[in-house]
PDB file of N, CA and C in Angstrom:
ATOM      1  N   UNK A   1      -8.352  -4.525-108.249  1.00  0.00           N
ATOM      2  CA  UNK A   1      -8.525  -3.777-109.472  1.00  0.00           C
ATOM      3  C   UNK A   1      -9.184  -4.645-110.547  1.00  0.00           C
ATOM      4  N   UNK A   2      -8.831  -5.886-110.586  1.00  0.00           N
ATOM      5  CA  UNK A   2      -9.468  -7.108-111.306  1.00  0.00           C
ATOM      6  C   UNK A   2     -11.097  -6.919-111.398  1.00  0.00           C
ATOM      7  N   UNK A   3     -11.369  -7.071-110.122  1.00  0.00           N
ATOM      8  CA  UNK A   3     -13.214  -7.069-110.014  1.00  0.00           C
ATOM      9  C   UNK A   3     -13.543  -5.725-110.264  1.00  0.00           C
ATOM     10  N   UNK A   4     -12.933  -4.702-110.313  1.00  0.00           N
ATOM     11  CA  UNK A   4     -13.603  -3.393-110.755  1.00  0.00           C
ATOM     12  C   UNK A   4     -13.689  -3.238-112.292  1.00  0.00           C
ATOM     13  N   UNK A   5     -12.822  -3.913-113.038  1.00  0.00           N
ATOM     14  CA  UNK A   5     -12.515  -4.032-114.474  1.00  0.00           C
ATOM     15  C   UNK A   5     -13.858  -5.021-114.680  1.00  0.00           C
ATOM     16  N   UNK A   6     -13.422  -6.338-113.843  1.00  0.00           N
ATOM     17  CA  UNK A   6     -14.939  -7.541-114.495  1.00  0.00           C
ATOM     18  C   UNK A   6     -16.210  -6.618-114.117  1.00  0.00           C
ATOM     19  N   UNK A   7     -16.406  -5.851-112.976  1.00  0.00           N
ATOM     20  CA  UNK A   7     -17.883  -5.459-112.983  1.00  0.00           C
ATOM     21  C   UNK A   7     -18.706  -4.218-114.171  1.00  0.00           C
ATOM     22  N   UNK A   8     -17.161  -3.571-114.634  1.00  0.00           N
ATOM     23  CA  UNK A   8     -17.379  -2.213-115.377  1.00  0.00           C
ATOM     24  C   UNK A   8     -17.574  -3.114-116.803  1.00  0.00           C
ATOM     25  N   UNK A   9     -16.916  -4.592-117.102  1.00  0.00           N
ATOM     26  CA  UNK A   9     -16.960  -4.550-118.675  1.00  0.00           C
ATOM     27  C   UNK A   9     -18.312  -5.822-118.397  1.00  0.00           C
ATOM     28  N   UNK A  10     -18.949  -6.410-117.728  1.00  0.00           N
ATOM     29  CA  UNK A  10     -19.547  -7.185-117.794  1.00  0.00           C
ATOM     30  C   UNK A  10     -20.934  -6.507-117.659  1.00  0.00           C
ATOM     31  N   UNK A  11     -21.090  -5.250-117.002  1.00  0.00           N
ATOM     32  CA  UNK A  11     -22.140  -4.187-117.052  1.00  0.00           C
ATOM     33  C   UNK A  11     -22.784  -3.859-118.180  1.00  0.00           C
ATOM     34  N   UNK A  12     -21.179  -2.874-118.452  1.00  0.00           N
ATOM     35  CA  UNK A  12     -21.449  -2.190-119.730  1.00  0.00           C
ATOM     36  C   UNK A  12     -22.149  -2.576-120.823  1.00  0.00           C
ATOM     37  N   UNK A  13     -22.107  -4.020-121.235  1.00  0.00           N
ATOM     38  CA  UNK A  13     -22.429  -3.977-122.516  1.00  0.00           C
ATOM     39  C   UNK A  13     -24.331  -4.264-122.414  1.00  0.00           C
ATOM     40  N   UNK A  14     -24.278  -4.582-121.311  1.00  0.00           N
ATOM     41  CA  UNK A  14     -26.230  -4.789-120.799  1.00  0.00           C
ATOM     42  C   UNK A  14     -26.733  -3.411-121.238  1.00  0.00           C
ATOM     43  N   UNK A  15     -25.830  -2.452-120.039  1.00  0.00           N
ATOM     44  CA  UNK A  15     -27.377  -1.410-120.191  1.00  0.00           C
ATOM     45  C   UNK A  15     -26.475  -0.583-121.456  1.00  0.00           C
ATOM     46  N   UNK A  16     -25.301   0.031-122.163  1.00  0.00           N
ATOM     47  CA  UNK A  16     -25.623   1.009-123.451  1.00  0.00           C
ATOM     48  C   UNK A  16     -26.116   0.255-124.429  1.00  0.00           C
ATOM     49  N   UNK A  17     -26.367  -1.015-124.317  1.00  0.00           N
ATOM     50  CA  UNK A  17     -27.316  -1.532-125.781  1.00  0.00           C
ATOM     51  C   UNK A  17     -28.695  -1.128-125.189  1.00  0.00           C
ATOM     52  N   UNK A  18     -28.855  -1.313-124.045  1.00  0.00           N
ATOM     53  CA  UNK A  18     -30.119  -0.880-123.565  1.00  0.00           C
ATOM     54  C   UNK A  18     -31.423  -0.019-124.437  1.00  0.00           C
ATOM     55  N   UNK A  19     -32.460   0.152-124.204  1.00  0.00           N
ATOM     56  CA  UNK A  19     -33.334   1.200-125.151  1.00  0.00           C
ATOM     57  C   UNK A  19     -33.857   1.922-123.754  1.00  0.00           C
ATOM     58  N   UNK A  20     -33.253   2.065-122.787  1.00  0.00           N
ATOM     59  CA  UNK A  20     -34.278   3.446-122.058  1.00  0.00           C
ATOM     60  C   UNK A  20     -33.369   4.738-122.318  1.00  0.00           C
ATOM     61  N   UNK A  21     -34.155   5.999-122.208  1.00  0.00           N
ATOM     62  CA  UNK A  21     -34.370   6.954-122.835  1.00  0.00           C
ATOM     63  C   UNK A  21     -33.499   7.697-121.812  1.00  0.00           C
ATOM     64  N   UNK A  22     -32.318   8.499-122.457  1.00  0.00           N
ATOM     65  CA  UNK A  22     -31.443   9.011-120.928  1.00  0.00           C
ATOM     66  C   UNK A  22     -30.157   7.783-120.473  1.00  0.00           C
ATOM     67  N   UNK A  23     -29.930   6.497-121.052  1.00  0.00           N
ATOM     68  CA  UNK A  23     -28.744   5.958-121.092  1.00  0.00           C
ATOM     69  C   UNK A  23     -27.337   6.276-121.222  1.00  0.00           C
ATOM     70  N   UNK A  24     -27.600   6.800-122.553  1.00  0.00           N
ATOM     71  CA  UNK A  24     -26.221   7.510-122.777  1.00  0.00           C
ATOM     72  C   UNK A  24     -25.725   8.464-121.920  1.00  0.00           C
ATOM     73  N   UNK A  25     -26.757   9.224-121.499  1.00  0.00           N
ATOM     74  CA  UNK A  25     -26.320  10.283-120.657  1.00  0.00           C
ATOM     75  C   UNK A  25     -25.518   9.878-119.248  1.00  0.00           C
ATOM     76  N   UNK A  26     -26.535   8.945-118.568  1.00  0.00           N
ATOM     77  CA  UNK A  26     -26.486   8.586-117.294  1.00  0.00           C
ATOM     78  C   UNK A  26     -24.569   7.611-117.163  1.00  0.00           C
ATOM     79  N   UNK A  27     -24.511   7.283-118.142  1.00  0.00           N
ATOM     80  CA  UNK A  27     -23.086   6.658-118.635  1.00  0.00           C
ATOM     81  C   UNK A  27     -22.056   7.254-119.144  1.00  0.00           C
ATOM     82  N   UNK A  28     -21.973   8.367-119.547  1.00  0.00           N
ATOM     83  CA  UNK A  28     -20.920   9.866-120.100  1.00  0.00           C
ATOM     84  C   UNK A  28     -21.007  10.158-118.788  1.00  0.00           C
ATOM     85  N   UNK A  29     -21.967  10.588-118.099  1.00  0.00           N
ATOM     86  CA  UNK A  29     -21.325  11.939-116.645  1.00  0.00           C
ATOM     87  C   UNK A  29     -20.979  10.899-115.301  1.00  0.00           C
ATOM     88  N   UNK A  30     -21.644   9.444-115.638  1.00  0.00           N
ATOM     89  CA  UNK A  30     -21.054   8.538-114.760  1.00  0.00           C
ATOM     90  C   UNK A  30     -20.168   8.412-114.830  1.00  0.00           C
ATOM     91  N   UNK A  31     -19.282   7.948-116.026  1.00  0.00           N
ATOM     92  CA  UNK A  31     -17.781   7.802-116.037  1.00  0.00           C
ATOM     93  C   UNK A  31     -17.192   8.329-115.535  1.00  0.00           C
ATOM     94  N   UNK A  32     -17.367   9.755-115.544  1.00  0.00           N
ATOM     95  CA  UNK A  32     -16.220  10.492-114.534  1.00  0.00           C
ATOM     96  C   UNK A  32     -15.545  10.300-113.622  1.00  0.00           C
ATOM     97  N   UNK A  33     -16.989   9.705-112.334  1.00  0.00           N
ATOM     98  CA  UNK A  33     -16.690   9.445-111.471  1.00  0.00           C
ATOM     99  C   UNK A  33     -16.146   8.231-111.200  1.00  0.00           C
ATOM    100  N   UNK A  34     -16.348   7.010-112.098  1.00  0.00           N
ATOM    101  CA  UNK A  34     -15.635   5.655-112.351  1.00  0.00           C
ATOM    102  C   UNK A  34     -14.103   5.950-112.351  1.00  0.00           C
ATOM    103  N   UNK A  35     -13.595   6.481-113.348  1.00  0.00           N
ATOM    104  CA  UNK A  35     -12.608   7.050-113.976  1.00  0.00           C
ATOM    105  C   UNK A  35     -11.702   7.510-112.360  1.00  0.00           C
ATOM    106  N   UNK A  36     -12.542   8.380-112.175  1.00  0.00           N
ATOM    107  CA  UNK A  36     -12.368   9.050-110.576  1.00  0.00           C
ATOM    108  C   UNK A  36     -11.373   8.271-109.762  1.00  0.00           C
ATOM    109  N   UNK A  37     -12.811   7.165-109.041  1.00  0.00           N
ATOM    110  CA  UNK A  37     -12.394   6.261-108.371  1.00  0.00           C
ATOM    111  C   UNK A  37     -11.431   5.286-108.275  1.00  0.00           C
ATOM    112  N   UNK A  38     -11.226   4.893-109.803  1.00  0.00           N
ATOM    113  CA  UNK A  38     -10.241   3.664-110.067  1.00  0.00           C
ATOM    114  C   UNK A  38      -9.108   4.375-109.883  1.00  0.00           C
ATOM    115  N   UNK A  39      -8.764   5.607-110.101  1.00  0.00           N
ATOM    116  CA  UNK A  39      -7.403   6.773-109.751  1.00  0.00           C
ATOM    117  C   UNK A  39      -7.507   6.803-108.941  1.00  0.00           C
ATOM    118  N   UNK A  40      -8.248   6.947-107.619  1.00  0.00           N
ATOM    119  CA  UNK A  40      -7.837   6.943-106.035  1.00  0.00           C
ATOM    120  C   UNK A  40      -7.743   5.826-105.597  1.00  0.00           C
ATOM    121  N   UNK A  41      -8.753   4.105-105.637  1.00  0.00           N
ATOM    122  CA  UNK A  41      -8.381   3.103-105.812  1.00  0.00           C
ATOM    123  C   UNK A  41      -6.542   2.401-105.743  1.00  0.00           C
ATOM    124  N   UNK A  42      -6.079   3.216-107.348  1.00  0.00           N
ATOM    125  CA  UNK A  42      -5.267   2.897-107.518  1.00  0.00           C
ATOM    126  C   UNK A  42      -3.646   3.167-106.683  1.00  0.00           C
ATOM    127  N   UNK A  43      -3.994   4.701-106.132  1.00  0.00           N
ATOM    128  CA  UNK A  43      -3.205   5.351-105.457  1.00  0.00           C
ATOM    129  C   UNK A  43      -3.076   4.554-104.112  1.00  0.00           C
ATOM    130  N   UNK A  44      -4.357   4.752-103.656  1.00  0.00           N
ATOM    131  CA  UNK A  44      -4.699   3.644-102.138  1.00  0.00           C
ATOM    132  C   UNK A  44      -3.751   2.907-102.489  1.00  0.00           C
ATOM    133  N   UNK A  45      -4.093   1.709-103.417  1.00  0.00           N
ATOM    134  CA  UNK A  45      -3.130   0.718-103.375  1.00  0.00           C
ATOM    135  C   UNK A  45      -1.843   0.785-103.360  1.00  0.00           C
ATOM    136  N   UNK A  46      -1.190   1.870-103.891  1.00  0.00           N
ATOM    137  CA  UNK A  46       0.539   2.202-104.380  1.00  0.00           C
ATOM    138  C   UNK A  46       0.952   2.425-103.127  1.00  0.00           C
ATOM    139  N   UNK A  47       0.212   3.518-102.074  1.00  0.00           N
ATOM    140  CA  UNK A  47       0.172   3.747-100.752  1.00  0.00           C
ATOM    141  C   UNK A  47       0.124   2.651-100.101  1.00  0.00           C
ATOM    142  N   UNK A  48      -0.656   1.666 -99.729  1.00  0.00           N
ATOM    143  CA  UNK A  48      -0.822   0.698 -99.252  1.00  0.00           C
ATOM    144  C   UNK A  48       0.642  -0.275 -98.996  1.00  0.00           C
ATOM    145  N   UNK A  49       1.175  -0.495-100.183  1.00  0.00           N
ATOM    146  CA  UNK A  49       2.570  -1.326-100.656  1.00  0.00           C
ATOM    147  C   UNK A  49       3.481  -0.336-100.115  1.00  0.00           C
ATOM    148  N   UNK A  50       3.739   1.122-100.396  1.00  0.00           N
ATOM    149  CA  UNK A  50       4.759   1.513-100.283  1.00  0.00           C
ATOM    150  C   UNK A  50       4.971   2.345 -98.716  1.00  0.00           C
ATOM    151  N   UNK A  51       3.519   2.087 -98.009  1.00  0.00           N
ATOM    152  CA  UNK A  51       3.567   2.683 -96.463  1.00  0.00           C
ATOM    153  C   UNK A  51       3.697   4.105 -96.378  1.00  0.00           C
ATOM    154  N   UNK A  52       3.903   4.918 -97.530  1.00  0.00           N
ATOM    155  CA  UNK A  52       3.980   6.286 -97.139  1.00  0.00           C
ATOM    156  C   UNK A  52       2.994   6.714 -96.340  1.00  0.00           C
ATOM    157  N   UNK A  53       1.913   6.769 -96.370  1.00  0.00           N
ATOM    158  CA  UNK A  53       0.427   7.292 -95.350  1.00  0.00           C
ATOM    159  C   UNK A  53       0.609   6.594 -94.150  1.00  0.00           C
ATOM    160  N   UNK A  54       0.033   7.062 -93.401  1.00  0.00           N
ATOM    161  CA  UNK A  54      -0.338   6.732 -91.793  1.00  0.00           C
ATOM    162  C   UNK A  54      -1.951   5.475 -91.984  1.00  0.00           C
ATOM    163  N   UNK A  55      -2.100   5.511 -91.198  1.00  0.00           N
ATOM    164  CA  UNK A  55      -3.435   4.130 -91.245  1.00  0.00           C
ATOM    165  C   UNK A  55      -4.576   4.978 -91.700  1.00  0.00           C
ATOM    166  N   UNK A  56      -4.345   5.825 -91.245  1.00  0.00           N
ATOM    167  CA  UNK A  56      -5.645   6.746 -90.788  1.00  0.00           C
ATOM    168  C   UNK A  56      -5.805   7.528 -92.191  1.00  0.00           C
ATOM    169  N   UNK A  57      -4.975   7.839 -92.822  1.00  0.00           N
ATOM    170  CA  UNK A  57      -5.057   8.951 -94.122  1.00  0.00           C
ATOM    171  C   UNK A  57      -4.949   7.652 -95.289  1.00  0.00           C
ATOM    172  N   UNK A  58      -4.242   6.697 -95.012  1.00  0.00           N
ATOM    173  CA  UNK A  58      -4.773   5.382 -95.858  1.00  0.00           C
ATOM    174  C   UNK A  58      -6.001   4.605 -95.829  1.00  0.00           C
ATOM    175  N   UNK A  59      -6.649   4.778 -94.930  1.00  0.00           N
ATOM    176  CA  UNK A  59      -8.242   4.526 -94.615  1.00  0.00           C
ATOM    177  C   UNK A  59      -9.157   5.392 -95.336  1.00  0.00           C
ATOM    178  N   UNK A  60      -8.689   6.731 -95.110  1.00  0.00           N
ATOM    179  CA  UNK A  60      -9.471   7.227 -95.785  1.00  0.00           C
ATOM    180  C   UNK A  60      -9.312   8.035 -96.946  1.00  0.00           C
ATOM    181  N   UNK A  61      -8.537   7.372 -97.727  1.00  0.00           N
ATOM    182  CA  UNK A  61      -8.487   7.364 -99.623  1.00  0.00           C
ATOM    183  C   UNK A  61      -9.016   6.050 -99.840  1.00  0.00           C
ATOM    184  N   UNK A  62      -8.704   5.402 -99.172  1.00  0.00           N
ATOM    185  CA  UNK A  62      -9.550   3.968 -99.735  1.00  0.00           C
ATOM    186  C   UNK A  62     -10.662   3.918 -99.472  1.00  0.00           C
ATOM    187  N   UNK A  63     -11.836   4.804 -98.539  1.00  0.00           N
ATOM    188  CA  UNK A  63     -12.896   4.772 -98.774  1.00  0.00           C
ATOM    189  C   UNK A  63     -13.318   6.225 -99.279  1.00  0.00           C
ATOM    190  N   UNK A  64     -13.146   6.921 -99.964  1.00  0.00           N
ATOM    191  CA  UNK A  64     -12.775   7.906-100.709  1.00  0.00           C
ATOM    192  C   UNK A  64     -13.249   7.127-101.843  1.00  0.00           C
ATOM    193  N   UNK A  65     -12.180   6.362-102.524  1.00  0.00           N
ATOM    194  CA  UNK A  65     -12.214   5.451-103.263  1.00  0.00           C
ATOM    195  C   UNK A  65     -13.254   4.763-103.757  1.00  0.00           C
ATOM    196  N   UNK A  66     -14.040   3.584-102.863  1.00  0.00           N
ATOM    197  CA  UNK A  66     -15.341   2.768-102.828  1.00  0.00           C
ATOM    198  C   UNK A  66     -16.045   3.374-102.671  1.00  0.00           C
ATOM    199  N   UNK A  67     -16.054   4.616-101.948  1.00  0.00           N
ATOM    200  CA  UNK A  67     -17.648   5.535-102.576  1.00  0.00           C
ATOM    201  C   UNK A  67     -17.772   6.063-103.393  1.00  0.00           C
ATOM    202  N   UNK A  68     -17.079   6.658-104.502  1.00  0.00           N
ATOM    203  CA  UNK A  68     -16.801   7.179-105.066  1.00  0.00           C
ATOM    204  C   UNK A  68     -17.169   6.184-106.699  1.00  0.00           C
ATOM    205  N   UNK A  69     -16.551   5.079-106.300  1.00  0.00           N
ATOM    206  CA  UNK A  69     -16.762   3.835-107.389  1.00  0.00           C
ATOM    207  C   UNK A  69     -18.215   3.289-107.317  1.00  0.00           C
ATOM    208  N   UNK A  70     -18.810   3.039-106.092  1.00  0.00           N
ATOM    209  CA  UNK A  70     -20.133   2.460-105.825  1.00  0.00           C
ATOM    210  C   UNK A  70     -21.249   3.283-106.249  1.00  0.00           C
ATOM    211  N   UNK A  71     -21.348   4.583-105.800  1.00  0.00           N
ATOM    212  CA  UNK A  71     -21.935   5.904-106.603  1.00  0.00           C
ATOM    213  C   UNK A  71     -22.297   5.802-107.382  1.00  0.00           C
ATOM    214  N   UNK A  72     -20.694   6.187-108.275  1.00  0.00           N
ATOM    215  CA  UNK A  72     -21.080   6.343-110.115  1.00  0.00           C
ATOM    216  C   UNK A  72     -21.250   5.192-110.592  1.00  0.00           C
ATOM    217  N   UNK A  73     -20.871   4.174-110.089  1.00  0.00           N
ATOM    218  CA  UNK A  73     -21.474   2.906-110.728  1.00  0.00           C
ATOM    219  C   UNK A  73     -22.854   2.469-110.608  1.00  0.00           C
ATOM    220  N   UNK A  74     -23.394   2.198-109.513  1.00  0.00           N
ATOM    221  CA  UNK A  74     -24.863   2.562-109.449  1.00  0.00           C
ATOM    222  C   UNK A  74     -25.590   3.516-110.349  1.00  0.00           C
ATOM    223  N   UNK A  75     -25.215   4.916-110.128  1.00  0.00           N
ATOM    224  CA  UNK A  75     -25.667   5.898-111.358  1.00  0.00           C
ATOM    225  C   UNK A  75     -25.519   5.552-112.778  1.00  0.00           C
ATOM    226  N   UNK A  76     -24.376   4.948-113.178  1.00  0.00           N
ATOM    227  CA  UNK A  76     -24.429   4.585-114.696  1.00  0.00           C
ATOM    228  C   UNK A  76     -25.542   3.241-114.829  1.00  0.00           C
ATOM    229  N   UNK A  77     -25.328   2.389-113.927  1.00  0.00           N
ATOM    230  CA  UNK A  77     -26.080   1.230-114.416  1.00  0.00           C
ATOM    231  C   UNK A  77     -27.350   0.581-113.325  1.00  0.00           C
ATOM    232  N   UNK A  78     -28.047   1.391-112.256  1.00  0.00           N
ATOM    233  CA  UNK A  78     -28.630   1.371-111.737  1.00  0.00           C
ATOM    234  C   UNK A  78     -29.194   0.021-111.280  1.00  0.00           C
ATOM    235  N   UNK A  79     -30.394  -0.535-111.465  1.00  0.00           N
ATOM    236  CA  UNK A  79     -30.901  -1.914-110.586  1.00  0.00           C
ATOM    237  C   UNK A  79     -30.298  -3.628-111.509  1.00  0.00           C
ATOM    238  N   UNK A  80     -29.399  -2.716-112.548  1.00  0.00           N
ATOM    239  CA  UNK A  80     -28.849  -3.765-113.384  1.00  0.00           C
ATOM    240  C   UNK A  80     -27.482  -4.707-112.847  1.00  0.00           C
ATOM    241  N   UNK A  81     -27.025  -3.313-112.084  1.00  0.00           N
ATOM    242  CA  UNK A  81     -25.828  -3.885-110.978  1.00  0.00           C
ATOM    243  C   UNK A  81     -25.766  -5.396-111.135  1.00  0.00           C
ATOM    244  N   UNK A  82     -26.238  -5.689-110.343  1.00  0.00           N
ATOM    245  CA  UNK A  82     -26.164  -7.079-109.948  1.00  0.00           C
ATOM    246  C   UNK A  82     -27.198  -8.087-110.336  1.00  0.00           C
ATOM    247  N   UNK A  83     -27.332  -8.075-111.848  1.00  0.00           N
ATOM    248  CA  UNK A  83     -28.119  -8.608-112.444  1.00  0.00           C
ATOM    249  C   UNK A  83     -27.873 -10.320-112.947  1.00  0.00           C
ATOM    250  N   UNK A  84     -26.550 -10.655-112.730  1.00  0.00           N
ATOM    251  CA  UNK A  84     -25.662 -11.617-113.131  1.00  0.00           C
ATOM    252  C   UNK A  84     -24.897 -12.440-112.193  1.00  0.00           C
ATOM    253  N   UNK A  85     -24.608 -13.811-112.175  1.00  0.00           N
ATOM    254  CA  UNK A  85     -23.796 -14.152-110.960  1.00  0.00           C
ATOM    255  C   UNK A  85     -22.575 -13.941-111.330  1.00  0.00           C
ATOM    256  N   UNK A  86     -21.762 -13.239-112.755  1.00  0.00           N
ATOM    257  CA  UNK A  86     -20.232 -12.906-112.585  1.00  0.00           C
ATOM    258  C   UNK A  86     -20.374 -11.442-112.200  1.00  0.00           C
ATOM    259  N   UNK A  87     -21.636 -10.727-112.342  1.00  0.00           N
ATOM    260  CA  UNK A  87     -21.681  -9.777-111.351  1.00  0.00           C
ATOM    261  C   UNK A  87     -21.500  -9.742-110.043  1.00  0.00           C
ATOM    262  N   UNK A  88     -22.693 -10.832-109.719  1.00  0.00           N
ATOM    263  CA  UNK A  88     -22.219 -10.647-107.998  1.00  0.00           C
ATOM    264  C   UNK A  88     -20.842 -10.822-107.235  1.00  0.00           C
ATOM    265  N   UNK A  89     -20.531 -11.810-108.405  1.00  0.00           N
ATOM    266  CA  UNK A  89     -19.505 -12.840-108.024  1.00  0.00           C
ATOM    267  C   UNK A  89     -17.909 -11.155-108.260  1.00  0.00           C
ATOM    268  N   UNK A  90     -18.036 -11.042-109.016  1.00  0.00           N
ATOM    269  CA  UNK A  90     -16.952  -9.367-108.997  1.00  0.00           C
ATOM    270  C   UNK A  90     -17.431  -8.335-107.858  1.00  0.00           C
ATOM    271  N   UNK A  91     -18.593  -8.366-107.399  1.00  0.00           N
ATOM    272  CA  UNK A  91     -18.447  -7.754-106.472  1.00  0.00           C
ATOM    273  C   UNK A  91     -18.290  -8.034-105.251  1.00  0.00           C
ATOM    274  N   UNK A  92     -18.083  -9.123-104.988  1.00  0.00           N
ATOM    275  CA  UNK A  92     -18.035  -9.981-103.815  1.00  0.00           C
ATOM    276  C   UNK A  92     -16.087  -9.804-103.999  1.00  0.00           C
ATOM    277  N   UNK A  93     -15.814 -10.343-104.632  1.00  0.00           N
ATOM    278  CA  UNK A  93     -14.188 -10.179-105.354  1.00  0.00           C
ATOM    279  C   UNK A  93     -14.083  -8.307-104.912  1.00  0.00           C
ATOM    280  N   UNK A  94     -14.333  -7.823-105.689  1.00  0.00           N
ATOM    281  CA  UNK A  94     -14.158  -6.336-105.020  1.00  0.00           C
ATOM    282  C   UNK A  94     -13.923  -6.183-103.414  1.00  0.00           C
ATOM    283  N   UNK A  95     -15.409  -6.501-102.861  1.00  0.00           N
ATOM    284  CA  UNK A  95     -14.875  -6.302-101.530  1.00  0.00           C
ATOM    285  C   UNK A  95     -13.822  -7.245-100.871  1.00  0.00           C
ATOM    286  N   UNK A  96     -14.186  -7.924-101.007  1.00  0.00           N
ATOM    287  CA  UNK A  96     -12.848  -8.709-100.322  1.00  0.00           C
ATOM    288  C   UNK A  96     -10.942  -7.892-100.773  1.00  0.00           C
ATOM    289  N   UNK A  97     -11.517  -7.368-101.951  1.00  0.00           N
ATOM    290  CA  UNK A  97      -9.683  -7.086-102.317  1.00  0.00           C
ATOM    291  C   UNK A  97      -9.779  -5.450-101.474  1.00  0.00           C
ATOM    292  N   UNK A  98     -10.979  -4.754-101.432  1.00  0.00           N
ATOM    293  CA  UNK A  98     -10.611  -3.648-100.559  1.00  0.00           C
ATOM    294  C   UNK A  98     -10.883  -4.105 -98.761  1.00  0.00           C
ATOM    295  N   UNK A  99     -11.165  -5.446 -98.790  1.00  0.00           N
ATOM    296  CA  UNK A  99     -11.040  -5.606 -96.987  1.00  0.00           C
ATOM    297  C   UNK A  99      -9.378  -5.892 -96.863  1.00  0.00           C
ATOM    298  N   UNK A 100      -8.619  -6.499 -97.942  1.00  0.00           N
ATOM    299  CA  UNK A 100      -7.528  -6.488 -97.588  1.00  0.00           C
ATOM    300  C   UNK A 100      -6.782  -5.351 -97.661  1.00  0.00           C
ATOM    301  N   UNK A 101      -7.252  -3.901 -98.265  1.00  0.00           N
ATOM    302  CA  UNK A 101      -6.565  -3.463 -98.157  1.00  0.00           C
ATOM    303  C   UNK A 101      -6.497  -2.555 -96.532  1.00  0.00           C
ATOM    304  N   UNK A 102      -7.923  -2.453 -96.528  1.00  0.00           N
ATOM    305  CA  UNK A 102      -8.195  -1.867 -94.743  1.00  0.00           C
ATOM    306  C   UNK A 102      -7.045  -2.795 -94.155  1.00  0.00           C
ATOM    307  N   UNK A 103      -6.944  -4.005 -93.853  1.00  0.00           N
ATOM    308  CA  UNK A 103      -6.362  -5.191 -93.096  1.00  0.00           C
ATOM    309  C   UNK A 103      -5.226  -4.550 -93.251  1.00  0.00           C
ATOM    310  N   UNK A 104      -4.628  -4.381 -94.355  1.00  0.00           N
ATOM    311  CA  UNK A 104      -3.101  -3.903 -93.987  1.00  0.00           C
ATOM    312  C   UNK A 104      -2.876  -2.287 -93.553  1.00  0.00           C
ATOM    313  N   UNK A 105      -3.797  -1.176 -93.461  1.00  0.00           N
ATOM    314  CA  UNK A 105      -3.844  -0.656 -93.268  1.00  0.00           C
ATOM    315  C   UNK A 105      -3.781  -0.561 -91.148  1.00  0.00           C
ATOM    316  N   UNK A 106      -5.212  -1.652 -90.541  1.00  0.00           N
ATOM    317  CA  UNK A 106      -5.189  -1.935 -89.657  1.00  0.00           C
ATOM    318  C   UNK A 106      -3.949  -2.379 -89.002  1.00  0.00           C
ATOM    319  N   UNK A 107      -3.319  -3.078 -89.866  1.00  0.00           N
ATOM    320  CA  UNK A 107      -2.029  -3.890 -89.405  1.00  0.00           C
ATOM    321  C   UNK A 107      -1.052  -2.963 -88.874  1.00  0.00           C
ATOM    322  N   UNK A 108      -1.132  -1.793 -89.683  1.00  0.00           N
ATOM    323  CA  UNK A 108       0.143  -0.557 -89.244  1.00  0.00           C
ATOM    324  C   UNK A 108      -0.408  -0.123 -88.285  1.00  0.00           C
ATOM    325  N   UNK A 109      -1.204   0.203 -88.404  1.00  0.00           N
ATOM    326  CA  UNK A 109      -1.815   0.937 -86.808  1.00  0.00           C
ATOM    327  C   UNK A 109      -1.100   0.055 -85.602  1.00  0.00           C
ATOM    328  N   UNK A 110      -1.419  -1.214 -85.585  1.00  0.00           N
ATOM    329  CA  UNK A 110      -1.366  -2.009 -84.526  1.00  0.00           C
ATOM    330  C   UNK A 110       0.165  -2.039 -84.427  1.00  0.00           C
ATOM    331  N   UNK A 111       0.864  -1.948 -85.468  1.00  0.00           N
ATOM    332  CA  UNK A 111       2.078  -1.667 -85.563  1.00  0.00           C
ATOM    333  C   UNK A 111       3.109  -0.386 -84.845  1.00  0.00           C
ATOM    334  N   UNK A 112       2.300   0.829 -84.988  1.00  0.00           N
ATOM    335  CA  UNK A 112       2.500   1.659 -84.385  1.00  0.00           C
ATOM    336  C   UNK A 112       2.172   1.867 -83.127  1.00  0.00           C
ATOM    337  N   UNK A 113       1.171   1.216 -82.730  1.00  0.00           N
ATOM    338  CA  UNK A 113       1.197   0.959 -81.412  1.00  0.00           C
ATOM    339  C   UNK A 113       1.973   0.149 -80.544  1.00  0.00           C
ATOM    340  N   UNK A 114       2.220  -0.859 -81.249  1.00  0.00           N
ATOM    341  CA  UNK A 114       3.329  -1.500 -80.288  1.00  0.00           C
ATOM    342  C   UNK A 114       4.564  -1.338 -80.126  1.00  0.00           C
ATOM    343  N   UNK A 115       5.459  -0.202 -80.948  1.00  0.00           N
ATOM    344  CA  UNK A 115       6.423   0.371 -81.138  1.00  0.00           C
ATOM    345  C   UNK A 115       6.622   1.856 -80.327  1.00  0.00           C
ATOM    346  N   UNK A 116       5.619   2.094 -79.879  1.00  0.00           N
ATOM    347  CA  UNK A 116       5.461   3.398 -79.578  1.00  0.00           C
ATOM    348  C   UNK A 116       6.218   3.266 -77.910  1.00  0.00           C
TER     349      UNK A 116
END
């Protein structure tokens, strides 16, 4: 959740000072889907800790999730993304914190299999 916060506030302030024409816009109907994501994100994760979901329905809110975030983030701030190395560097941080969450996801599976 860390690197989704550093990539959204280290963005932001590049492109709405920005001067292209259609900014504001592209950043109001983007949010939504930011907004979106970090709420399924967040759920994934609560799920994740508390095991209620199966592997399989926890797999897929968490990529639910990262597409959902990668999307509208792209759409709000387009080839600016990764304009920065604490950019890259948060998104590199991002994935890694959603490979761990697949990993524990994987882990139950394998779990359920050997119990079965």
């Amino acid at each position: 959740m860390c690197a989704v916060w550093w990539l959204y506030f280290e963005t932001h302030e590049e492109k709405a000072i920005g001067k292209e024409l259609g900014t504001g816009q592209r950043i109001l109907y983007g949010h939504l889907g930011i907004y979106c994501a970090l709420s399924t994100l967040s759920v994934a994760i609560s799920f994740s800790i508390s095991g209620e979901l199966n592997p399989l329905q926890q797999t897929l809110l968490t990529t639910i999730g990262v597409i959902t975030f990668l999307a509208s983030f792209f759409l709000c701030y387009g080839k600016k993304i990764l304009s920065s190395r604490a950019q890259r560097i948060a998104m590199i941080v991002f994935f890694i914190s959603i490979s761990v969450i697949y990993s524990a996801a994987l882990l139950r599976f394998y779990e359920m299999l050997l119990f079965m």
